[in-house]
N, C-alpha and C. Protein backbone atom coordinates (compact mmCIF):
# COMPACT_ATOMS: atom_id res chain seq x y z
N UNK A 1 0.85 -1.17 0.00
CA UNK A 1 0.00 0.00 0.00
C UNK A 1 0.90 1.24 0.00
N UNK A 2 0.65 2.27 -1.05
CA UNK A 2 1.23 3.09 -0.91
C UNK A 2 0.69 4.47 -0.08
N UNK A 3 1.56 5.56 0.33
CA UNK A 3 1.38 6.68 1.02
C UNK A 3 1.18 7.81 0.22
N UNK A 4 -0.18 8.69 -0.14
CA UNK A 4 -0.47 9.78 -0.59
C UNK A 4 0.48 11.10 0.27
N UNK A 5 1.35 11.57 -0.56
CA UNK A 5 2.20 12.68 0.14
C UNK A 5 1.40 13.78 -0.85
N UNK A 6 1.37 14.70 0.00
CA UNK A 6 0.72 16.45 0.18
C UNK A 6 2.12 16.95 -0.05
N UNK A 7 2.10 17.77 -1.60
CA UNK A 7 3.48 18.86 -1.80
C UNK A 7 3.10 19.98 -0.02
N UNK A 8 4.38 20.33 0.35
CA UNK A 8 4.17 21.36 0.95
C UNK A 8 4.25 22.26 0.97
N UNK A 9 5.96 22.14 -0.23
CA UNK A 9 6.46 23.56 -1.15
C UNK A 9 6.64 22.98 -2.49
N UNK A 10 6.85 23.94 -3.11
CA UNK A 10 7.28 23.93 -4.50
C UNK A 10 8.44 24.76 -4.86
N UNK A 11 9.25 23.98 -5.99
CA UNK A 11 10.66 24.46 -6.10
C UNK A 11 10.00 25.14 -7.48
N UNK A 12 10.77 26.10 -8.16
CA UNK A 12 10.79 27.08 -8.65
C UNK A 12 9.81 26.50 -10.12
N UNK A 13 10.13 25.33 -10.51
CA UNK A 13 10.12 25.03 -11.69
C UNK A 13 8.53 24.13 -11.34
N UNK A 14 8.36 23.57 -10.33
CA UNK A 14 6.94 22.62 -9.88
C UNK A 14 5.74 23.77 -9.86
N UNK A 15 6.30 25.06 -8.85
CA UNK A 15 5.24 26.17 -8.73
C UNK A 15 4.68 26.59 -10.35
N UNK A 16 5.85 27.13 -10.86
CA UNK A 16 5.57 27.57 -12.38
C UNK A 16 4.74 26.38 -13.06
N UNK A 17 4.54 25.39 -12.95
CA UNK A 17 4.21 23.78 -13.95
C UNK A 17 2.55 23.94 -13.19
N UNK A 18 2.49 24.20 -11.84
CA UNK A 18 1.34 23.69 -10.97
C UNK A 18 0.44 25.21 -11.88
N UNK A 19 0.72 26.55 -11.81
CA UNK A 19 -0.03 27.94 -11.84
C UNK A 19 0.11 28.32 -13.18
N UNK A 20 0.63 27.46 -14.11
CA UNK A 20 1.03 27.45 -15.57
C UNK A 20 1.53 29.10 -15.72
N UNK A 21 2.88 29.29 -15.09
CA UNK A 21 3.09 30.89 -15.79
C UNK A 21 4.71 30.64 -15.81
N UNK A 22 5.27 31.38 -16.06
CA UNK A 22 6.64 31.70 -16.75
C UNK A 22 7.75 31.66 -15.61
N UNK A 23 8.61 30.68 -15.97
CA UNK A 23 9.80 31.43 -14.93
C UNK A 23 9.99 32.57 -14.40
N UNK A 24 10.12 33.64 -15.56
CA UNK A 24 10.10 34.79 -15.79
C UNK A 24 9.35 35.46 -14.55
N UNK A 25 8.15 35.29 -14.86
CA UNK A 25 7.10 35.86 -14.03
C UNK A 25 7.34 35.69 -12.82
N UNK A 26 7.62 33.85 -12.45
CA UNK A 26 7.22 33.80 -11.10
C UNK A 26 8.35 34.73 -10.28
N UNK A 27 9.37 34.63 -11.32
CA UNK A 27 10.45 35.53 -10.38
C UNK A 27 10.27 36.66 -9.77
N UNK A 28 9.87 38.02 -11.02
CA UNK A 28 9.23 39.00 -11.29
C UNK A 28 8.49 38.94 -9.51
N UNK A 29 6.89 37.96 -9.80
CA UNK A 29 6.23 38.17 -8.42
C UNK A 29 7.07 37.88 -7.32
N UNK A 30 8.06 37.27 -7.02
CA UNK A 30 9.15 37.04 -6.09
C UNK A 30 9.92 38.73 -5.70
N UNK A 31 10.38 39.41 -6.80
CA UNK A 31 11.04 40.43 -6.69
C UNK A 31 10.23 41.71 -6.16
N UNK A 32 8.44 41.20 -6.70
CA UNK A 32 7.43 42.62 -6.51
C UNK A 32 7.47 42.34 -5.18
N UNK A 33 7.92 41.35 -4.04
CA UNK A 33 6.86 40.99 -2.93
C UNK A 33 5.62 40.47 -2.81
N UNK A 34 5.11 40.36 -4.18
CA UNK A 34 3.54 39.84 -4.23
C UNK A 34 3.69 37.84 -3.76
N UNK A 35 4.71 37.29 -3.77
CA UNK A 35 5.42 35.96 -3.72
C UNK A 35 6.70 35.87 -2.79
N UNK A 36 5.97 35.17 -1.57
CA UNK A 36 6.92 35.09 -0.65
C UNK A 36 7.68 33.65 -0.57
N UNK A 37 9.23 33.79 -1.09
CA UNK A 37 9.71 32.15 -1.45
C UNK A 37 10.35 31.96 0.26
N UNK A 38 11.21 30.36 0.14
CA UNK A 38 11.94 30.70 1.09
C UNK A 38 13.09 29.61 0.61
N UNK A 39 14.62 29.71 1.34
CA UNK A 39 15.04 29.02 1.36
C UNK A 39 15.71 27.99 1.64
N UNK A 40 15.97 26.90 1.50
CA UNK A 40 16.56 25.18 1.83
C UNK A 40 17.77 24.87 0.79
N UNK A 41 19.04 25.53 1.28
CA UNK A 41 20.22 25.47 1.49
C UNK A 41 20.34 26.40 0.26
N UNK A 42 20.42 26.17 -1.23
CA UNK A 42 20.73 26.81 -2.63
C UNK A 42 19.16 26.70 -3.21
N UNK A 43 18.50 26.50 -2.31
CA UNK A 43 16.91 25.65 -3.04
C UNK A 43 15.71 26.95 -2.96
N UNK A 44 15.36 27.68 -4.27
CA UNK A 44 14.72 28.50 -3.64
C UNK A 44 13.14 27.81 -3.60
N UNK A 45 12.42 28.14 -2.48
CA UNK A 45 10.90 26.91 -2.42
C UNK A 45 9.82 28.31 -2.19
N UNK A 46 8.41 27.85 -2.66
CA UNK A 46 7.51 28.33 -2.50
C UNK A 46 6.70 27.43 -1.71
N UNK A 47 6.57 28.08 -0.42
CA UNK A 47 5.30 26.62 0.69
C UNK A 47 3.95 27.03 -0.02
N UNK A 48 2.84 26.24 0.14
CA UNK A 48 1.91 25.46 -0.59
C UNK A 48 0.85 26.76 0.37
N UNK A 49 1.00 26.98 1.39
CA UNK A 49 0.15 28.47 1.83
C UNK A 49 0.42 29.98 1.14
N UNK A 50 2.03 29.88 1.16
CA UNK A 50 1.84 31.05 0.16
C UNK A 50 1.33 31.25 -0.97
N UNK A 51 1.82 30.67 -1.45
CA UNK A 51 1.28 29.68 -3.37
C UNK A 51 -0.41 30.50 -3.34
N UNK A 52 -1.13 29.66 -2.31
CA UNK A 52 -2.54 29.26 -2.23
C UNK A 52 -3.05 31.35 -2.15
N UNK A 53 -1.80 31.75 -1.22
CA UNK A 53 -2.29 33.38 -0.86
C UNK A 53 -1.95 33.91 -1.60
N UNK A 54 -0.98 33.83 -2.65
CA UNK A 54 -0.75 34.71 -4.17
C UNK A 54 -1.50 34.34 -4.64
N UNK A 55 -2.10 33.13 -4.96
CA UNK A 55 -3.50 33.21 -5.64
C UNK A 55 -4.43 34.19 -5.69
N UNK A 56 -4.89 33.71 -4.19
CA UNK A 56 -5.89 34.40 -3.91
C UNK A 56 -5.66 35.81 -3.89
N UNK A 57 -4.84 36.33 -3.82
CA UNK A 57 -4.11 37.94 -3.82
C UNK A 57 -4.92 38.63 -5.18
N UNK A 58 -3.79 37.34 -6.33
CA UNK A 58 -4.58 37.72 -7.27
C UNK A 58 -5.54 37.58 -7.89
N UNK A 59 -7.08 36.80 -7.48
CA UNK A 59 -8.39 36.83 -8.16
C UNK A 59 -8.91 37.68 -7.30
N UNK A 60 -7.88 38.94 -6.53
CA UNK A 60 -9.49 39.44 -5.26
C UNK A 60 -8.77 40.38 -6.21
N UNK A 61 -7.53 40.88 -6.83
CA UNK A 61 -7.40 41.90 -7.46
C UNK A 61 -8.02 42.17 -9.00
N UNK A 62 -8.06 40.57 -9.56
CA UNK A 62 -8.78 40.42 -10.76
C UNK A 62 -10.33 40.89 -10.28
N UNK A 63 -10.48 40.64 -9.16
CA UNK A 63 -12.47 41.47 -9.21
C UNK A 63 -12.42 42.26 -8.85
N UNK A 64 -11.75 42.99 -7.91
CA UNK A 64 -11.77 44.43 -7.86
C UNK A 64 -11.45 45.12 -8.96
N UNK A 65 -10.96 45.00 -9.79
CA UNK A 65 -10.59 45.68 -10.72
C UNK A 65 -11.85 45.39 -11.96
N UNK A 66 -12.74 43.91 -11.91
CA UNK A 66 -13.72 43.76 -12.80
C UNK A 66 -14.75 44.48 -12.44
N UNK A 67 -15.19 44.61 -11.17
CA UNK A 67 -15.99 44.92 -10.22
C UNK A 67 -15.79 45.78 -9.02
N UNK A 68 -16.94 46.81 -9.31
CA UNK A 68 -16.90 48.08 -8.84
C UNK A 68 -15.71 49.05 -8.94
N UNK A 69 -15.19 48.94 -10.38
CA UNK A 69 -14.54 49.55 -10.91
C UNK A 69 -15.21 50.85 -11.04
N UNK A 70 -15.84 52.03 -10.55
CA UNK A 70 -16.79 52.71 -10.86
C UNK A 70 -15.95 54.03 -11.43
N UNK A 71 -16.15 54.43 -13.13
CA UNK A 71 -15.59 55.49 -13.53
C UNK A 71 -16.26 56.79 -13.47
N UNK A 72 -15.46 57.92 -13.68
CA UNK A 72 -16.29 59.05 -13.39
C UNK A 72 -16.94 59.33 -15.00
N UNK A 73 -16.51 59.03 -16.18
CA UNK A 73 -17.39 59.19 -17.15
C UNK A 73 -18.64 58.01 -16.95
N UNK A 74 -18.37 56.85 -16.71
CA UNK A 74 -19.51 55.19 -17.11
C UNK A 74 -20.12 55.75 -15.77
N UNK A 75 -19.74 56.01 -15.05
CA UNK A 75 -20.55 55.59 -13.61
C UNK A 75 -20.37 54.36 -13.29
N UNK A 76 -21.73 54.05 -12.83
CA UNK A 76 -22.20 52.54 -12.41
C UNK A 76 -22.31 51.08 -13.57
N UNK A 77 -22.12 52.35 -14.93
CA UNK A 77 -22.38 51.12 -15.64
C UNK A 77 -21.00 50.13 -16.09
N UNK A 78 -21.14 49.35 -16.17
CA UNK A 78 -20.66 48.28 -15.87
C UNK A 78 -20.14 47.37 -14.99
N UNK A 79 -19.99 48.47 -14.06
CA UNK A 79 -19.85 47.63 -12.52
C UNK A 79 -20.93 46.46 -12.27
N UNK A 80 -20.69 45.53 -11.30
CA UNK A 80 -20.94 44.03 -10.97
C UNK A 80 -21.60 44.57 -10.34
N UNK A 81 -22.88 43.65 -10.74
CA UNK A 81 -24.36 43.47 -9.44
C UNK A 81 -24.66 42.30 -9.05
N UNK A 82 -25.02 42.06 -7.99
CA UNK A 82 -25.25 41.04 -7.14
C UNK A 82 -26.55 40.21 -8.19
N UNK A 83 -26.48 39.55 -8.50
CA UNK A 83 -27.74 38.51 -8.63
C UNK A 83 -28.28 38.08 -8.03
């Protein structure tokens, strides 16, 4: 019988493979502060909570920015309404 192991971190190249984005990038969010890595000896790792909170960082910024975006020419229109 085998043992289901839970990643806890991700090394540079697993994070990028798991959130499908660019070396490039993930670095980039590493350098903005928006991506907090850490490290294990030469190993730079991303733990599986941060990961989960850059996510989420960025879909609360993807709706704020979709929603209730309110301009001073549109107004209200197009801003998000509750259904």
């Amino acid at each position: 019988m085998s043992a289901i192991i839970e990643t806890q971190a991700y090394d540079i190249p697993a994070f990028c493979r798991a959130y499908s984005i660019s070396r490039s990038f993930a670095y980039l969010e590493i350098r903005s502060g928006r991506l907090k890595p850490f490290k294990a000896g030469r190993r730079t790792l991303i733990s599986r909570e941060a990961a989960e909170s850059w996510r989420n960082a960025l879909e609360a910024a993807t709706e704020s920015r979709a929603c209730g975006a309110i301009s001073p020419k549109r107004g209200l229109e197009g801003a998000c309404r509750a259904v």
